[in-house]
PDB file of N, CA and C in Angstrom:
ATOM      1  N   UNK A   1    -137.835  64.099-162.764  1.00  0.00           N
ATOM      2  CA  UNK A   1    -137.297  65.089-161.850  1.00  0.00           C
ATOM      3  C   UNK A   1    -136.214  64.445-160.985  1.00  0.00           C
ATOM      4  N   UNK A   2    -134.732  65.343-160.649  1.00  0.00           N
ATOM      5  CA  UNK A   2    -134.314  64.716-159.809  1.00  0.00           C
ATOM      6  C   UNK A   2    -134.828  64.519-158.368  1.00  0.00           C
ATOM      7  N   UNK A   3    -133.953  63.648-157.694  1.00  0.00           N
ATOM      8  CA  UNK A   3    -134.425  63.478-156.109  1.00  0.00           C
ATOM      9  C   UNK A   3    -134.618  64.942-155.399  1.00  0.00           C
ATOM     10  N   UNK A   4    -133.537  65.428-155.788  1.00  0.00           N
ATOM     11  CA  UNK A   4    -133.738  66.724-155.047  1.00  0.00           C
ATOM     12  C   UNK A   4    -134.883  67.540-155.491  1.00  0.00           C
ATOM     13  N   UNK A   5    -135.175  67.788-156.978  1.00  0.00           N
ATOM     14  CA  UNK A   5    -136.182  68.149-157.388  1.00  0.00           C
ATOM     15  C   UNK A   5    -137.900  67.683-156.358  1.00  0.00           C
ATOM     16  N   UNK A   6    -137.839  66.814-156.610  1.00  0.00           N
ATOM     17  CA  UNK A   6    -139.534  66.104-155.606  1.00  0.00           C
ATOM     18  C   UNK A   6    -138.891  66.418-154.156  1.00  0.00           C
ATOM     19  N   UNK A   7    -137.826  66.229-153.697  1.00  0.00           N
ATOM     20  CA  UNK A   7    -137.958  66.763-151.734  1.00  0.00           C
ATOM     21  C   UNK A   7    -138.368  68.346-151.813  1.00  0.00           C
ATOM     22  N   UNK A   8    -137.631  69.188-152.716  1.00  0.00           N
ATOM     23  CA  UNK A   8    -137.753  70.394-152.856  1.00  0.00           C
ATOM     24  C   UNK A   8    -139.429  70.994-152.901  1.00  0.00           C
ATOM     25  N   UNK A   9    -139.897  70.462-153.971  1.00  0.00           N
ATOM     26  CA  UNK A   9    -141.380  70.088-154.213  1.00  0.00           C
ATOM     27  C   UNK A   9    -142.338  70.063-153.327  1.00  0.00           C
ATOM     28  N   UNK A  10    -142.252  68.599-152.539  1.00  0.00           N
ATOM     29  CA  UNK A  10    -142.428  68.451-151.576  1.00  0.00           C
ATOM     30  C   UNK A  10    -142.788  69.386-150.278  1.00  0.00           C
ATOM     31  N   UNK A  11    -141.780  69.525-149.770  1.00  0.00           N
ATOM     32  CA  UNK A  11    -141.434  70.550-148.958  1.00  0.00           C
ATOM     33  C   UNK A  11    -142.715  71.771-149.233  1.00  0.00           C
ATOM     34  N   UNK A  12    -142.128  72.216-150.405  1.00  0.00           N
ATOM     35  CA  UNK A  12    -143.084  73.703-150.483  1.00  0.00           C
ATOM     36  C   UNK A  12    -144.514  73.510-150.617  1.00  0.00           C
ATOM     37  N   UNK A  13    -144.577  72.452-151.065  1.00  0.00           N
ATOM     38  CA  UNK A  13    -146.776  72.319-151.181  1.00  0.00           C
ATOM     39  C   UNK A  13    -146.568  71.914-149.839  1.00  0.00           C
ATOM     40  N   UNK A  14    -145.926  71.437-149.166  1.00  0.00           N
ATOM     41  CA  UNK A  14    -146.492  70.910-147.633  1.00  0.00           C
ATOM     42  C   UNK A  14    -146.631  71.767-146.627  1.00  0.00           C
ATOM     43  N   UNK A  15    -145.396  72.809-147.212  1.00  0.00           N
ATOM     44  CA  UNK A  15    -145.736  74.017-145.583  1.00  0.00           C
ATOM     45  C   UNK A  15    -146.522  74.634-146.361  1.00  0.00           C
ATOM     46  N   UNK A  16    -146.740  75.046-147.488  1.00  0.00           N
ATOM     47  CA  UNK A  16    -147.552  76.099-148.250  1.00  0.00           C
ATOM     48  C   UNK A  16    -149.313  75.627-147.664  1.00  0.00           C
ATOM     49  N   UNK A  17    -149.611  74.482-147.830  1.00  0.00           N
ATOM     50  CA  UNK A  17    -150.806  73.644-147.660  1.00  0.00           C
ATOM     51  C   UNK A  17    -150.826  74.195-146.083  1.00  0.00           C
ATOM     52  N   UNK A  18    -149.812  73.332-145.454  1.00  0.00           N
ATOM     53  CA  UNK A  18    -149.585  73.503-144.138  1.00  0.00           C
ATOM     54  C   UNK A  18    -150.531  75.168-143.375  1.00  0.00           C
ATOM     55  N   UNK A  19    -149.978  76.141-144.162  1.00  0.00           N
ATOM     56  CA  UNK A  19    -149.818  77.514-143.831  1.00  0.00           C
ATOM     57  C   UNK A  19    -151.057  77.792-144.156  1.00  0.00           C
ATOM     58  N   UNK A  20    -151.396  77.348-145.255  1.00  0.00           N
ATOM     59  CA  UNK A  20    -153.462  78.250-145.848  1.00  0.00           C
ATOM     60  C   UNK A  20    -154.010  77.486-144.365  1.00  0.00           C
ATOM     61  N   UNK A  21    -154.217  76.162-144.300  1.00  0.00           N
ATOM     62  CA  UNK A  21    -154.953  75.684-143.358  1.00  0.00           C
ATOM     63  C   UNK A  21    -154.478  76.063-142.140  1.00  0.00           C
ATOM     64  N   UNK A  22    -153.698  76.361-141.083  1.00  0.00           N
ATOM     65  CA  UNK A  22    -153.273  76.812-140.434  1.00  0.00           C
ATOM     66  C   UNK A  22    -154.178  78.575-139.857  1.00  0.00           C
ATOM     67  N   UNK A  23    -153.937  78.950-141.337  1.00  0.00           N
ATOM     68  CA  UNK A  23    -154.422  80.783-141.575  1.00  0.00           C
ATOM     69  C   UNK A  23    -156.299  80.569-141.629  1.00  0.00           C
ATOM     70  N   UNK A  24    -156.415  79.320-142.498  1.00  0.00           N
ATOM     71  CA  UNK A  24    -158.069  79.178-142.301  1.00  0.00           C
ATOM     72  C   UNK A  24    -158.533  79.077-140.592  1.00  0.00           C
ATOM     73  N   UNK A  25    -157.518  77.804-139.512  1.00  0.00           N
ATOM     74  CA  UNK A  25    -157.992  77.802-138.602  1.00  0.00           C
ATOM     75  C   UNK A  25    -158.564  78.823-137.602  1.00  0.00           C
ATOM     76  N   UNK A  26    -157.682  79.610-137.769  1.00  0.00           N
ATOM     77  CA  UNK A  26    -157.382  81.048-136.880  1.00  0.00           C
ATOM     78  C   UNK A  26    -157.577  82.250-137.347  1.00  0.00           C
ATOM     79  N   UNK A  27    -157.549  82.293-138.472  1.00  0.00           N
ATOM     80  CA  UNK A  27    -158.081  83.931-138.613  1.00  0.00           C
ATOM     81  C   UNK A  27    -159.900  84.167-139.316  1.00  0.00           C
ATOM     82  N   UNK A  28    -160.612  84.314-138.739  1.00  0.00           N
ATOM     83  CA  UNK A  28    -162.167  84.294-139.119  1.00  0.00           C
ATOM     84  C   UNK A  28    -162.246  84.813-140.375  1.00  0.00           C
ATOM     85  N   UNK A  29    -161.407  85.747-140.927  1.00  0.00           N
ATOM     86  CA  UNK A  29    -161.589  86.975-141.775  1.00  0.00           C
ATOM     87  C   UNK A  29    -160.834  86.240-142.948  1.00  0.00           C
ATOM     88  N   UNK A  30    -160.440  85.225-143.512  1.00  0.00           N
ATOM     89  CA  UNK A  30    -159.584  84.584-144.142  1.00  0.00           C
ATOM     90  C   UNK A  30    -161.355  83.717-145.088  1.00  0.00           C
ATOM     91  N   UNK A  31    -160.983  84.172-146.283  1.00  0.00           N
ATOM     92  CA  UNK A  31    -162.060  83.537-147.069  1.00  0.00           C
ATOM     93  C   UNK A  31    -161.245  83.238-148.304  1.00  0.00           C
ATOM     94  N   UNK A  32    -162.519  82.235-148.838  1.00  0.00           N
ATOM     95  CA  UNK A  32    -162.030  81.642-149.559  1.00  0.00           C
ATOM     96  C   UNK A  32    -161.251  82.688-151.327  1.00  0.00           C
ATOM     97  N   UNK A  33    -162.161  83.496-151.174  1.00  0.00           N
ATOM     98  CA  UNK A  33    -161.669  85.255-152.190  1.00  0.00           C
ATOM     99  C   UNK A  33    -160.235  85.413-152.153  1.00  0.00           C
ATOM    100  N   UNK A  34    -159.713  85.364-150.772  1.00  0.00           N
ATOM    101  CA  UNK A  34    -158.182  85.487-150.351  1.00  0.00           C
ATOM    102  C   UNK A  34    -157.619  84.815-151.102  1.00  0.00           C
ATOM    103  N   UNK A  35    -157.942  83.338-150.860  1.00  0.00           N
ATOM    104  CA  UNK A  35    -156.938  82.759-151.171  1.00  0.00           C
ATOM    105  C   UNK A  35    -156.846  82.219-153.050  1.00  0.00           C
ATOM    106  N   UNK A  36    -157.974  82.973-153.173  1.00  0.00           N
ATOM    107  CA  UNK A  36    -158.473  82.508-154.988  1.00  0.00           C
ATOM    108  C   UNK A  36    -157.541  83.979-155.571  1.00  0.00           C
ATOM    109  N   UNK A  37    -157.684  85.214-154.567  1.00  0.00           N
ATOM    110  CA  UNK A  37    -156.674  86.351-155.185  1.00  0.00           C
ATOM    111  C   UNK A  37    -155.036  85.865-155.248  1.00  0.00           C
ATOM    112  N   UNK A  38    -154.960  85.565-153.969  1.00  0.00           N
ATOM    113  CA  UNK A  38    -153.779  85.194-154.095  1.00  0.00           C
ATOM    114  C   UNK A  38    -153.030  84.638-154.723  1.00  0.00           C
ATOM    115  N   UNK A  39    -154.021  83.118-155.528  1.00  0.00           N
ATOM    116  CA  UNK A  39    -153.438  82.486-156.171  1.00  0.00           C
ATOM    117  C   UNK A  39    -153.514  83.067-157.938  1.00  0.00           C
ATOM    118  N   UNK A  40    -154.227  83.705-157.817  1.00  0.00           N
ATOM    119  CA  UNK A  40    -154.089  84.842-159.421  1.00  0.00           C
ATOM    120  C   UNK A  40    -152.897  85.948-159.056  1.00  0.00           C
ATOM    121  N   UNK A  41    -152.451  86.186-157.722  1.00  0.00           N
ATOM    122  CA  UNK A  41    -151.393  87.129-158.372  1.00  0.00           C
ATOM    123  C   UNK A  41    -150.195  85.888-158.656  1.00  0.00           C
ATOM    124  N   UNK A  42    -149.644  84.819-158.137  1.00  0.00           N
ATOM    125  CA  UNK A  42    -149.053  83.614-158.470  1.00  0.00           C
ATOM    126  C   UNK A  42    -149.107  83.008-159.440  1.00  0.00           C
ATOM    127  N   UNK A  43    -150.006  83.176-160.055  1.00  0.00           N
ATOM    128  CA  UNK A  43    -150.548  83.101-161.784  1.00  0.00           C
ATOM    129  C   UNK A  43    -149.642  84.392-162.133  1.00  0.00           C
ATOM    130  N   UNK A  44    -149.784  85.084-162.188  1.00  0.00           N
ATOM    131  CA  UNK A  44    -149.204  86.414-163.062  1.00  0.00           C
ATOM    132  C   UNK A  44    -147.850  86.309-162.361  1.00  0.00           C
ATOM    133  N   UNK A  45    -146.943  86.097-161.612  1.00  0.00           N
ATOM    134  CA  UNK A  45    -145.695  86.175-161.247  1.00  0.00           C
ATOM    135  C   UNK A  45    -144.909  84.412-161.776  1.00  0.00           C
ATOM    136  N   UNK A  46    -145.523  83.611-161.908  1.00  0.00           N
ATOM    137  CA  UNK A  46    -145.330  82.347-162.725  1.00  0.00           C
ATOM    138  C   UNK A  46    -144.864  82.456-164.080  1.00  0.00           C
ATOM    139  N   UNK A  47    -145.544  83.845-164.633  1.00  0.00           N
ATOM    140  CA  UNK A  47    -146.000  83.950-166.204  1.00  0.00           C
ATOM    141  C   UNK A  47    -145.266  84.966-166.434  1.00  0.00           C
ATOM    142  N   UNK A  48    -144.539  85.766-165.499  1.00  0.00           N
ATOM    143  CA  UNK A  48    -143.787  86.881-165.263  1.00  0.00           C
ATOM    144  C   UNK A  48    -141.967  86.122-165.469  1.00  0.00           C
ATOM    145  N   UNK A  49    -141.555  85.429-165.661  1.00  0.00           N
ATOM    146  CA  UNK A  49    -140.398  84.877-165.797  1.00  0.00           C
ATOM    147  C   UNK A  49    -139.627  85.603-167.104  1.00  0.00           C
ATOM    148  N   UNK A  50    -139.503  86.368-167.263  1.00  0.00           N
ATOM    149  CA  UNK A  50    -138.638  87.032-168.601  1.00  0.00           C
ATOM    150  C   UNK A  50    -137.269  86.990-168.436  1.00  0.00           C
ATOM    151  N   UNK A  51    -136.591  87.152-166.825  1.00  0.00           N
ATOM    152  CA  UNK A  51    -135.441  86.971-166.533  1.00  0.00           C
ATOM    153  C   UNK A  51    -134.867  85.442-166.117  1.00  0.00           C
ATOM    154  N   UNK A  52    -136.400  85.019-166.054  1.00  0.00           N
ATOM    155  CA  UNK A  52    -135.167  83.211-166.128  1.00  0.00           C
ATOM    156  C   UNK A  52    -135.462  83.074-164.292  1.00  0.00           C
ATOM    157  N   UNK A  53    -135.935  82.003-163.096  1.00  0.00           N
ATOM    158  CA  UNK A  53    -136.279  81.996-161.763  1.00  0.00           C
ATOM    159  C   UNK A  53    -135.287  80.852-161.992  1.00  0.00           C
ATOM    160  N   UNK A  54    -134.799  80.230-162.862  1.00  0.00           N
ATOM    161  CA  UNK A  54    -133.991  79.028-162.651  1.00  0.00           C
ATOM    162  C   UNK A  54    -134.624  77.667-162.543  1.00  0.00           C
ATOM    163  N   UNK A  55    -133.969  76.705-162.015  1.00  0.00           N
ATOM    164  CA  UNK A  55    -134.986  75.169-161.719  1.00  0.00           C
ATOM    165  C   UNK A  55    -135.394  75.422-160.122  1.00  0.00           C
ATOM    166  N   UNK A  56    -134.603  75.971-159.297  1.00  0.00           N
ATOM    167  CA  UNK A  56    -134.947  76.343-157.910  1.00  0.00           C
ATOM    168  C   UNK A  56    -136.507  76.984-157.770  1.00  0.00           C
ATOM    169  N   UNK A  57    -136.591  78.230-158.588  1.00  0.00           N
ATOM    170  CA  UNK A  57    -137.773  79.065-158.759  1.00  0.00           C
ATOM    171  C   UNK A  57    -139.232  78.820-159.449  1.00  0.00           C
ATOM    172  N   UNK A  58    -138.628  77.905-160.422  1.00  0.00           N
ATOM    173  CA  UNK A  58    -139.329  77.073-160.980  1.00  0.00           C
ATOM    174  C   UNK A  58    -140.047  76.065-159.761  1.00  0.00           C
ATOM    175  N   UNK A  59    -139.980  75.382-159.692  1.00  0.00           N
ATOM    176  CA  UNK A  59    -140.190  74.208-158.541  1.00  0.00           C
ATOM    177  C   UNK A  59    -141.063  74.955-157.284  1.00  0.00           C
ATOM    178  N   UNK A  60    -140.604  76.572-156.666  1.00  0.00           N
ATOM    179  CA  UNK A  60    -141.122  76.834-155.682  1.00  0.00           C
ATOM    180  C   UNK A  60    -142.123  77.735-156.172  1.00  0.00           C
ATOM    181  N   UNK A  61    -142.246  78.033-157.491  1.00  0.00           N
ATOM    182  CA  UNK A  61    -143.319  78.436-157.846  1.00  0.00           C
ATOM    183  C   UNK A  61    -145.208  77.548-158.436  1.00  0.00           C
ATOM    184  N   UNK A  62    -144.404  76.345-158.839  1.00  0.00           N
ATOM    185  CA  UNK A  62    -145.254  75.307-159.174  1.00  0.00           C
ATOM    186  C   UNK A  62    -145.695  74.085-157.763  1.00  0.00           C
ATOM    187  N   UNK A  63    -145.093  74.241-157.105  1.00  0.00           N
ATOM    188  CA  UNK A  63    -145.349  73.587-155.809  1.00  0.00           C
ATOM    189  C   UNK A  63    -146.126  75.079-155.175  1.00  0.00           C
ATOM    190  N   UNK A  64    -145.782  76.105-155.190  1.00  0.00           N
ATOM    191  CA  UNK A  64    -146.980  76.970-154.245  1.00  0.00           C
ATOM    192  C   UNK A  64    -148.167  76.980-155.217  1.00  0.00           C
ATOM    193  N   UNK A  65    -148.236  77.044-156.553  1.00  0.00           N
ATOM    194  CA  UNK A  65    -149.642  77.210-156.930  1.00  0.00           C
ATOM    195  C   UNK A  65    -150.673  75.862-157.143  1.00  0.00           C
ATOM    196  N   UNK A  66    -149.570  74.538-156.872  1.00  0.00           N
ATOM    197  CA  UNK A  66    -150.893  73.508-156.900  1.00  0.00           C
ATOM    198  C   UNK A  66    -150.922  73.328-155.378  1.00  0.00           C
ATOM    199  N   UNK A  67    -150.416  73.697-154.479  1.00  0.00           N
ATOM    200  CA  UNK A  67    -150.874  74.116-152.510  1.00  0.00           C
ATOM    201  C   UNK A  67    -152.245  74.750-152.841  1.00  0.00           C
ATOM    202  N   UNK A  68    -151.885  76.360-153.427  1.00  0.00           N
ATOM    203  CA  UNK A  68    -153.149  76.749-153.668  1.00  0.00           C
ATOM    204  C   UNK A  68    -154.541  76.167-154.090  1.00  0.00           C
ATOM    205  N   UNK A  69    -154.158  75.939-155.562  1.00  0.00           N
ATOM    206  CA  UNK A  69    -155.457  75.152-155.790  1.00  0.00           C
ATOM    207  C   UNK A  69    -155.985  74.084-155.498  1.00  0.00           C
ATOM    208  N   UNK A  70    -154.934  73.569-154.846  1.00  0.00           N
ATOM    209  CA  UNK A  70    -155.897  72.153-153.556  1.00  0.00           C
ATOM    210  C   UNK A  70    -156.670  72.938-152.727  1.00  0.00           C
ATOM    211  N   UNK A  71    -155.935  73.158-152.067  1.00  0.00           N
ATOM    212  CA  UNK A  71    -156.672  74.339-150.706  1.00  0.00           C
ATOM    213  C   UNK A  71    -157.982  74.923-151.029  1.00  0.00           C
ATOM    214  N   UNK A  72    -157.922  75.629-152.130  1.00  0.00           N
ATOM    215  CA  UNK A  72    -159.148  76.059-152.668  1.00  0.00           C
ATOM    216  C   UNK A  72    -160.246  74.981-153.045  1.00  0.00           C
ATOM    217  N   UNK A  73    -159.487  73.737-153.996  1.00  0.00           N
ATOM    218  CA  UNK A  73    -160.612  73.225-154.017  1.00  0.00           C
ATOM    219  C   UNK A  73    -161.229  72.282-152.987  1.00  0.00           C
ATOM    220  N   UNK A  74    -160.028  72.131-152.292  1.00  0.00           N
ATOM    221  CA  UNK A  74    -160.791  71.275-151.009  1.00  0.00           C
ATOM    222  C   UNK A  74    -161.505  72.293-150.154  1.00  0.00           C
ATOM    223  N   UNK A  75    -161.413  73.474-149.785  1.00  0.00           N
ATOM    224  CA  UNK A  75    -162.475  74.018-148.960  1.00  0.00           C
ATOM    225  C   UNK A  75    -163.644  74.096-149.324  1.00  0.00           C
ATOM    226  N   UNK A  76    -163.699  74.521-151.092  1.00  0.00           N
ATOM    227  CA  UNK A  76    -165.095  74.625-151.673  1.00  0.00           C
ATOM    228  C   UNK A  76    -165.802  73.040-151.575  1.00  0.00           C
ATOM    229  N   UNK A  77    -165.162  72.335-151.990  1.00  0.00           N
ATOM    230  CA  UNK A  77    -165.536  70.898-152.224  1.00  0.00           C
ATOM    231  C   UNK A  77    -166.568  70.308-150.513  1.00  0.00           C
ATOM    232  N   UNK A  78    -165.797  70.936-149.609  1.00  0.00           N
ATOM    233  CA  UNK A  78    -166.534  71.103-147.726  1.00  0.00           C
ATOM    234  C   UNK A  78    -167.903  71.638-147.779  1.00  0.00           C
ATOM    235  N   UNK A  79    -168.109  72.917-149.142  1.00  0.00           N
ATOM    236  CA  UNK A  79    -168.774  73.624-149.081  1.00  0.00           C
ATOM    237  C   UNK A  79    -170.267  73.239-150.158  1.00  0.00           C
ATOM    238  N   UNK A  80    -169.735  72.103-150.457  1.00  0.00           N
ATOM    239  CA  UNK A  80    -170.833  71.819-151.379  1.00  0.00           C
ATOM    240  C   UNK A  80    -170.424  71.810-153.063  1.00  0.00           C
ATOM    241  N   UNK A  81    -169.477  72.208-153.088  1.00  0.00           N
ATOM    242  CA  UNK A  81    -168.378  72.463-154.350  1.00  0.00           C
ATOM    243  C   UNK A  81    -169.273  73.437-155.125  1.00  0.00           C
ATOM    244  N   UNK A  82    -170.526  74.078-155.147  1.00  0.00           N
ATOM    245  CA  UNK A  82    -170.715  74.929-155.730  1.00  0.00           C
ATOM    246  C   UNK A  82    -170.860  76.351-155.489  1.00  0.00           C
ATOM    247  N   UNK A  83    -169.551  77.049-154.616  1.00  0.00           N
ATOM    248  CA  UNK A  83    -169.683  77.989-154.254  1.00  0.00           C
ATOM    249  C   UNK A  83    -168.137  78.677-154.956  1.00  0.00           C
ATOM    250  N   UNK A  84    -168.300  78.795-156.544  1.00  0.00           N
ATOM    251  CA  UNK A  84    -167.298  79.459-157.509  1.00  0.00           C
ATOM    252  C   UNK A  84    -167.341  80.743-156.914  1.00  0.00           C
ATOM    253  N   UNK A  85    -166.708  81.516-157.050  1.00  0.00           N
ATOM    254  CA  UNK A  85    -166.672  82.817-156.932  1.00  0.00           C
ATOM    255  C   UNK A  85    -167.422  83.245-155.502  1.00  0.00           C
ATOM    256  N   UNK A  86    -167.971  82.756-154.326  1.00  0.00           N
ATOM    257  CA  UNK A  86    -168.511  83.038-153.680  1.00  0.00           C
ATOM    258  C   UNK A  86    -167.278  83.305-152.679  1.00  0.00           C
ATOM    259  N   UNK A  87    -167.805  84.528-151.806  1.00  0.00           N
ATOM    260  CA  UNK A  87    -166.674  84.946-150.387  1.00  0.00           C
ATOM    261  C   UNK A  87    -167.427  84.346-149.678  1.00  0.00           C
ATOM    262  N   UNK A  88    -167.073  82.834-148.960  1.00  0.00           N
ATOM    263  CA  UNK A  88    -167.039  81.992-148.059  1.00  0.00           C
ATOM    264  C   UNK A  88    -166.147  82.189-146.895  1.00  0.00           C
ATOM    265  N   UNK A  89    -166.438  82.192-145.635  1.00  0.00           N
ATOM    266  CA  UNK A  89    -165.261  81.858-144.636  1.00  0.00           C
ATOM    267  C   UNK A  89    -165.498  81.131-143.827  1.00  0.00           C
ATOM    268  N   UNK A  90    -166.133  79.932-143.731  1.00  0.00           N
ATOM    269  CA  UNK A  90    -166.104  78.989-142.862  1.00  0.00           C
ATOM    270  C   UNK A  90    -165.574  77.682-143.465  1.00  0.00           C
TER     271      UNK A  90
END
């Protein structure tokens, strides 16, 4: 990847990461369901590329969905890691 490629990268898993944990601190109503939907509609808009997102789109799409699935698995992992499919919010 170029340089710019990994700052770009970068950048977006960090505020993306940044932003779930942030939204976990403060909003009670924020479970872990949220953020497992969320990251399935990001799955289907990833896979949705028929017109081409470019290397830009590319990059800010693959940097937000491994934010996601850290996030996810590090909260479950808090939780005992066996709470698949469970609506957790603490």
């Amino acid at each position: 990847m170029a340089e710019w490629h990994d700052e770009k990268y970068r950048e977006i898993f960090e505020g993306t990461l940044n932003g779930l944990q942030r939204r976990r601190s403060v909003d009670p109503k924020f479970a872990i369901s949220d953020a497992e939907n969320q990251l399935a509609h990001l799955y289907i808009l990833d896979g949705n590329d028929w017109l081409g997102r470019g290397e830009l789109g590319d990059i800010v799409s693959q940097a937000t969905i491994a934010a996601y699935e850290l996030f996810i698995h590090e909260w479950k992992s808090e939780l005992g890691g066996n709470n698949v499919g469970r609506d957790q919010k603490s």
